[in-house]
N, C-alpha and C. Protein backbone atom coordinates (compact mmCIF):
# COMPACT_ATOMS: atom_id res chain seq x y z
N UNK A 1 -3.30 12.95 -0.44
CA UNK A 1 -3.08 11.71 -1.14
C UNK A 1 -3.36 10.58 -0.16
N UNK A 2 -3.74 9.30 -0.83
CA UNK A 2 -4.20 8.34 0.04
C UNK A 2 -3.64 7.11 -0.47
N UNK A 3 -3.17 6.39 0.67
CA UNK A 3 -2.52 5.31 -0.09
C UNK A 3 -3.12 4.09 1.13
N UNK A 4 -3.28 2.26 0.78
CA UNK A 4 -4.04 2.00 1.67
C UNK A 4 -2.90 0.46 1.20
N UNK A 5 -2.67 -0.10 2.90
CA UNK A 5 -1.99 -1.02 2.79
C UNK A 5 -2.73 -2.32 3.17
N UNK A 6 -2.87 -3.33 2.28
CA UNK A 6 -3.81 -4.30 2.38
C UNK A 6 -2.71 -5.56 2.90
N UNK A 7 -3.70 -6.50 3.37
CA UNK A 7 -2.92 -7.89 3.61
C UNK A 7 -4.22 -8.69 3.59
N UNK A 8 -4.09 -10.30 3.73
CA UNK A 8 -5.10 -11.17 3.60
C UNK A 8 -6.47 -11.41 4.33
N UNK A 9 -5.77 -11.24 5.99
CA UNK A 9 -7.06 -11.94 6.67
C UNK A 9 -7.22 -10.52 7.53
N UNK A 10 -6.35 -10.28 8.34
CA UNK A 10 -6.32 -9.28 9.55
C UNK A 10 -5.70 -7.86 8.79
N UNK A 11 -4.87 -7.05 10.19
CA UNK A 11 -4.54 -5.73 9.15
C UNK A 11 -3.12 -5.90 10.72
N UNK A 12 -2.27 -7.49 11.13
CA UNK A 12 -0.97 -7.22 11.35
C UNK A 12 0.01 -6.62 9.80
N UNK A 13 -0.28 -7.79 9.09
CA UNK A 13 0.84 -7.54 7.70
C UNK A 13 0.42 -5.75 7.26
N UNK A 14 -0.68 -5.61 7.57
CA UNK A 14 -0.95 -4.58 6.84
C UNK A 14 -0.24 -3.19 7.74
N UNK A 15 -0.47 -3.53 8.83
CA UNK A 15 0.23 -2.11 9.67
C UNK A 15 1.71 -2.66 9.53
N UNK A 16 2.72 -3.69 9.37
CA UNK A 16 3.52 -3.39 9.32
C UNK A 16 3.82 -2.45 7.73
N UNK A 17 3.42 -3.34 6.92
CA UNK A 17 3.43 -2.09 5.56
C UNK A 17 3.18 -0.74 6.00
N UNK A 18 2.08 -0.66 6.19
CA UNK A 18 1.43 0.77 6.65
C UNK A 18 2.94 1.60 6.96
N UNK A 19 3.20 1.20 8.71
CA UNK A 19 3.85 2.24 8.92
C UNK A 19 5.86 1.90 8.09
N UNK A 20 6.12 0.66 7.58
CA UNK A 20 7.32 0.92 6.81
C UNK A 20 6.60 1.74 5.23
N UNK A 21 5.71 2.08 5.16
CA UNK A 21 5.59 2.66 4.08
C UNK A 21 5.51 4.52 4.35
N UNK A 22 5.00 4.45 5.36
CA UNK A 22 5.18 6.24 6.03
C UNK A 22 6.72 6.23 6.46
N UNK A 23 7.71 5.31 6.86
CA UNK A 23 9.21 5.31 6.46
C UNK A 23 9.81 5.98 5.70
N UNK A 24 9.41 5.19 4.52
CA UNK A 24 9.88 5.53 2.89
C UNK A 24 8.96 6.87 2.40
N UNK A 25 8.21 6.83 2.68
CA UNK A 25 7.34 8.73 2.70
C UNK A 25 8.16 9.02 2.95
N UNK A 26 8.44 9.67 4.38
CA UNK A 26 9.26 10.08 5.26
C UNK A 26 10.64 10.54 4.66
N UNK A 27 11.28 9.60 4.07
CA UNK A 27 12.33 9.82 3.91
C UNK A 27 12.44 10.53 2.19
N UNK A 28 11.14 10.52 1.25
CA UNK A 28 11.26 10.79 0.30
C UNK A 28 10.68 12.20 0.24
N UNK A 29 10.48 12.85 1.61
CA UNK A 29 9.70 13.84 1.48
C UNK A 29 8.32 13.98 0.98
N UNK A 30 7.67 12.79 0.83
CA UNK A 30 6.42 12.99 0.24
C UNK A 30 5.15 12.98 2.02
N UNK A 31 4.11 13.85 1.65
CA UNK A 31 3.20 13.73 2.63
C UNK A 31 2.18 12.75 2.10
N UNK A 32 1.34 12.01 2.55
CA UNK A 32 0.25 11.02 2.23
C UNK A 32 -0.65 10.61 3.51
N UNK A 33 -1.52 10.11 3.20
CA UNK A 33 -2.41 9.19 4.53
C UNK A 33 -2.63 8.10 4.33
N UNK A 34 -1.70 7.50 5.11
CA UNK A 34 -1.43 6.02 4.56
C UNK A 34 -2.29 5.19 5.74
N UNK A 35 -3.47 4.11 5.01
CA UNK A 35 -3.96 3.31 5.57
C UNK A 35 -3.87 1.71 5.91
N UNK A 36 -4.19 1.05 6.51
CA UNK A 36 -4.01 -0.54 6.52
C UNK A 36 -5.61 -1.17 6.64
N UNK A 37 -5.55 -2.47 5.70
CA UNK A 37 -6.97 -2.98 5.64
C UNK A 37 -6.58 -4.40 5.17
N UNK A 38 -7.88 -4.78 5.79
CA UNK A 38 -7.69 -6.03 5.09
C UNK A 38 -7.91 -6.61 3.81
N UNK A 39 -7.94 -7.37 2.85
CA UNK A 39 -8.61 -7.55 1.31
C UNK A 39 -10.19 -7.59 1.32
N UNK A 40 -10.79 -8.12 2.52
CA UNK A 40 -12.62 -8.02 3.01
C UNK A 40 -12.90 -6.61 2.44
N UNK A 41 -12.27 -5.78 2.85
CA UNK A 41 -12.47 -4.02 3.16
C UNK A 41 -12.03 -3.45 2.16
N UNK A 42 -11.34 -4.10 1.37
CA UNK A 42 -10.59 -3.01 0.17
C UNK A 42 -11.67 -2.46 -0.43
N UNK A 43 -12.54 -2.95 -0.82
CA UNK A 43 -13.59 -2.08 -1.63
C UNK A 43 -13.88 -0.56 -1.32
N UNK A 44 -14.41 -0.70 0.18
CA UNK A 44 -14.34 0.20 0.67
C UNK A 44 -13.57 1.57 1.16
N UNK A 45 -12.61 0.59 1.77
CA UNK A 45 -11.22 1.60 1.96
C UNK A 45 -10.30 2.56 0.92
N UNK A 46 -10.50 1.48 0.34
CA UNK A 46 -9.08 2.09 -0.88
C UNK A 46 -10.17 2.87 -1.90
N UNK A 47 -11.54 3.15 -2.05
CA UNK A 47 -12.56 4.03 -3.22
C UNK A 47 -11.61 5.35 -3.54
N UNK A 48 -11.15 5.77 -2.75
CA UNK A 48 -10.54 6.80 -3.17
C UNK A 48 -9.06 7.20 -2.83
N UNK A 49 -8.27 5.61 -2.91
CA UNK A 49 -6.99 5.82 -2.75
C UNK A 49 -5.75 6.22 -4.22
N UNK A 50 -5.30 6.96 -3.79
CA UNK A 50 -4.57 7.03 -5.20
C UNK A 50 -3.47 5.76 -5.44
N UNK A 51 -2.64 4.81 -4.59
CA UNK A 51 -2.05 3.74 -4.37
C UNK A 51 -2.70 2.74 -3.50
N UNK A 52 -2.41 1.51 -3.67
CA UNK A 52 -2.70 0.40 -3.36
C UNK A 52 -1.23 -0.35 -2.93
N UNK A 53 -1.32 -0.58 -1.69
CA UNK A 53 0.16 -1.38 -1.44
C UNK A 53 -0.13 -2.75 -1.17
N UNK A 54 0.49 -4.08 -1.78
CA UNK A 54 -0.27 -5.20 -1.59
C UNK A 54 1.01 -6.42 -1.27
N UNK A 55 0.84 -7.28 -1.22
CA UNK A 55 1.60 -8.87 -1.84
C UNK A 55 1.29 -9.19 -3.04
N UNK A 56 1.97 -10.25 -3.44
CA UNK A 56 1.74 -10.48 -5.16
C UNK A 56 0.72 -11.53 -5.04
N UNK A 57 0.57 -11.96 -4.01
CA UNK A 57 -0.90 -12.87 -3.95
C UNK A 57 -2.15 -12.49 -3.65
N UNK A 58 -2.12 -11.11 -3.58
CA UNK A 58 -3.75 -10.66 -2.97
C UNK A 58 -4.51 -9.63 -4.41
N UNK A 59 -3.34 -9.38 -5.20
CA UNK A 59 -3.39 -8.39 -6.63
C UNK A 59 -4.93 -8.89 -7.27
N UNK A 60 -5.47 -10.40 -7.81
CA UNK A 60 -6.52 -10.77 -7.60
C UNK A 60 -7.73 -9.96 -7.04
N UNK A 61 -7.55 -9.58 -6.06
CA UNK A 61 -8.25 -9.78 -4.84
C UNK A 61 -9.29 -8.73 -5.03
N UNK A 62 -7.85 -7.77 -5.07
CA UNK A 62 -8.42 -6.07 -5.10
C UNK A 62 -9.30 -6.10 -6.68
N UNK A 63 -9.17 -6.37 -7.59
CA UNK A 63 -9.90 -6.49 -9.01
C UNK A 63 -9.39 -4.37 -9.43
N UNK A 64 -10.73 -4.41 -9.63
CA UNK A 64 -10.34 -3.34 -11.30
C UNK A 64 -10.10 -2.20 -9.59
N UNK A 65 -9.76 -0.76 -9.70
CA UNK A 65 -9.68 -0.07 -8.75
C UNK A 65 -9.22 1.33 -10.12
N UNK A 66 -9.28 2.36 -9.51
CA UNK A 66 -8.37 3.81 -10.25
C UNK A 66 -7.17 3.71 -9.48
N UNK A 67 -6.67 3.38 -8.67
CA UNK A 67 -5.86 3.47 -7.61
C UNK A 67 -4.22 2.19 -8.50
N UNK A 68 -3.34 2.85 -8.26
CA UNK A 68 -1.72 1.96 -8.92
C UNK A 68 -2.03 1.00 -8.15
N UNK A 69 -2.04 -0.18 -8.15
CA UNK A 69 -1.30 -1.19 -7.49
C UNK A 69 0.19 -1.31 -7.05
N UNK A 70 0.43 -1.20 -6.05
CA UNK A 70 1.82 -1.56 -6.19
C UNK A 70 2.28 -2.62 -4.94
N UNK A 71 3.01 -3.99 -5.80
CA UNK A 71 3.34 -5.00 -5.33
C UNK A 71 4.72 -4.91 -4.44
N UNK A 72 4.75 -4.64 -3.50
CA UNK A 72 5.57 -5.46 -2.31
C UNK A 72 5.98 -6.60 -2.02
N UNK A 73 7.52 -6.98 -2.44
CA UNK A 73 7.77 -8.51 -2.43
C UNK A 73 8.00 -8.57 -0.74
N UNK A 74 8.65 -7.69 -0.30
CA UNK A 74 8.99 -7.78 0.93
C UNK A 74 8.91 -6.12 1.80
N UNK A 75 7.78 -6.22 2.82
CA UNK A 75 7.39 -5.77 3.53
C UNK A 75 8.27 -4.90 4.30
N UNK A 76 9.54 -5.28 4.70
CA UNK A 76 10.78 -4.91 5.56
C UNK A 76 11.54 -4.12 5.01
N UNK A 77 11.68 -4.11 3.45
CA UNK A 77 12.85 -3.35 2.70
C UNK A 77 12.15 -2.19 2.27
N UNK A 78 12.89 -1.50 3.39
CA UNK A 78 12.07 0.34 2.89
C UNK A 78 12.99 0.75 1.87
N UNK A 79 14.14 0.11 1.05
CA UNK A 79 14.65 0.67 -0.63
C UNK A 79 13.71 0.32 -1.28
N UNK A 80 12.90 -1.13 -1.43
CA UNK A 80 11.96 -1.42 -2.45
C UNK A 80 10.93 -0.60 -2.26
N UNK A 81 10.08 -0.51 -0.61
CA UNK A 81 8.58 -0.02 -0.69
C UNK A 81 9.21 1.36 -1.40
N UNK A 82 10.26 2.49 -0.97
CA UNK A 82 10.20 4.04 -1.49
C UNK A 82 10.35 3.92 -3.21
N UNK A 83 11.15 3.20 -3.49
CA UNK A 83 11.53 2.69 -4.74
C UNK A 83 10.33 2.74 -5.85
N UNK A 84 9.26 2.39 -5.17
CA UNK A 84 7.89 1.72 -6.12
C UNK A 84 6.86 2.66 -5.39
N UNK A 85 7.20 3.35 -4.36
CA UNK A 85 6.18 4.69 -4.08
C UNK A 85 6.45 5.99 -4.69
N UNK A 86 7.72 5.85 -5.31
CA UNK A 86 8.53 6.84 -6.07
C UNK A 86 8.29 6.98 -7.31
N UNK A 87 8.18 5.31 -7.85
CA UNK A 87 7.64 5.67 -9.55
C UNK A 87 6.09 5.66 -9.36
N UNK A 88 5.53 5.06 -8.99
CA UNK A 88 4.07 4.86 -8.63
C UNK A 88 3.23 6.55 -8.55
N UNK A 89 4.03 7.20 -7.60
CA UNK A 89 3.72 8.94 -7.40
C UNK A 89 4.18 9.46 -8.23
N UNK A 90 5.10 9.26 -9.15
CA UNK A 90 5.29 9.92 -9.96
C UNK A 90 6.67 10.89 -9.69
């Protein structure tokens, strides 16, 4: 499974998602390969991600994808990211 953590310009916001999102893996028992990119690269990166981890301002960005979106209000709270990697996976 592939999941790819985007942010605006660079890939800081994005590795912090990244690795609080292998956290909330982690702790949910789920395995994945979780990536960080920037919104430039999503096209690329995320072609064959099954999740999309984002901000509510970049959702735009990414356009049509097969891949869930799932919005991150806050980056830091590994209850929300597992929370929404939980229904998102199913």
């Amino acid at each position: 499974m592939k999941i790819v953590a985007i942010c605006g310009a660079g890939i800081g916001t994005s590795a912090i998602l990244k690795v609080n999102a292998e956290r909330a893996l982690k702790r949910l028992g789920i395995e994945a390969d979780v990536t960080a990119a920037d919104a430039a690269s999503v096209r690329d990166v995320a072609e064959d991600a099954q999740v999309i981890l984002t901000s509510p301002e970049l959702v735009d960005i990414i356009g049509k994808t097969y891949a869930d979106v799932v919005v991150i209000q806050n980056y830091f709270d590994l209850e929300e990211i597992a929370a929404k990697l939980l229904t998102a996976l199913g």
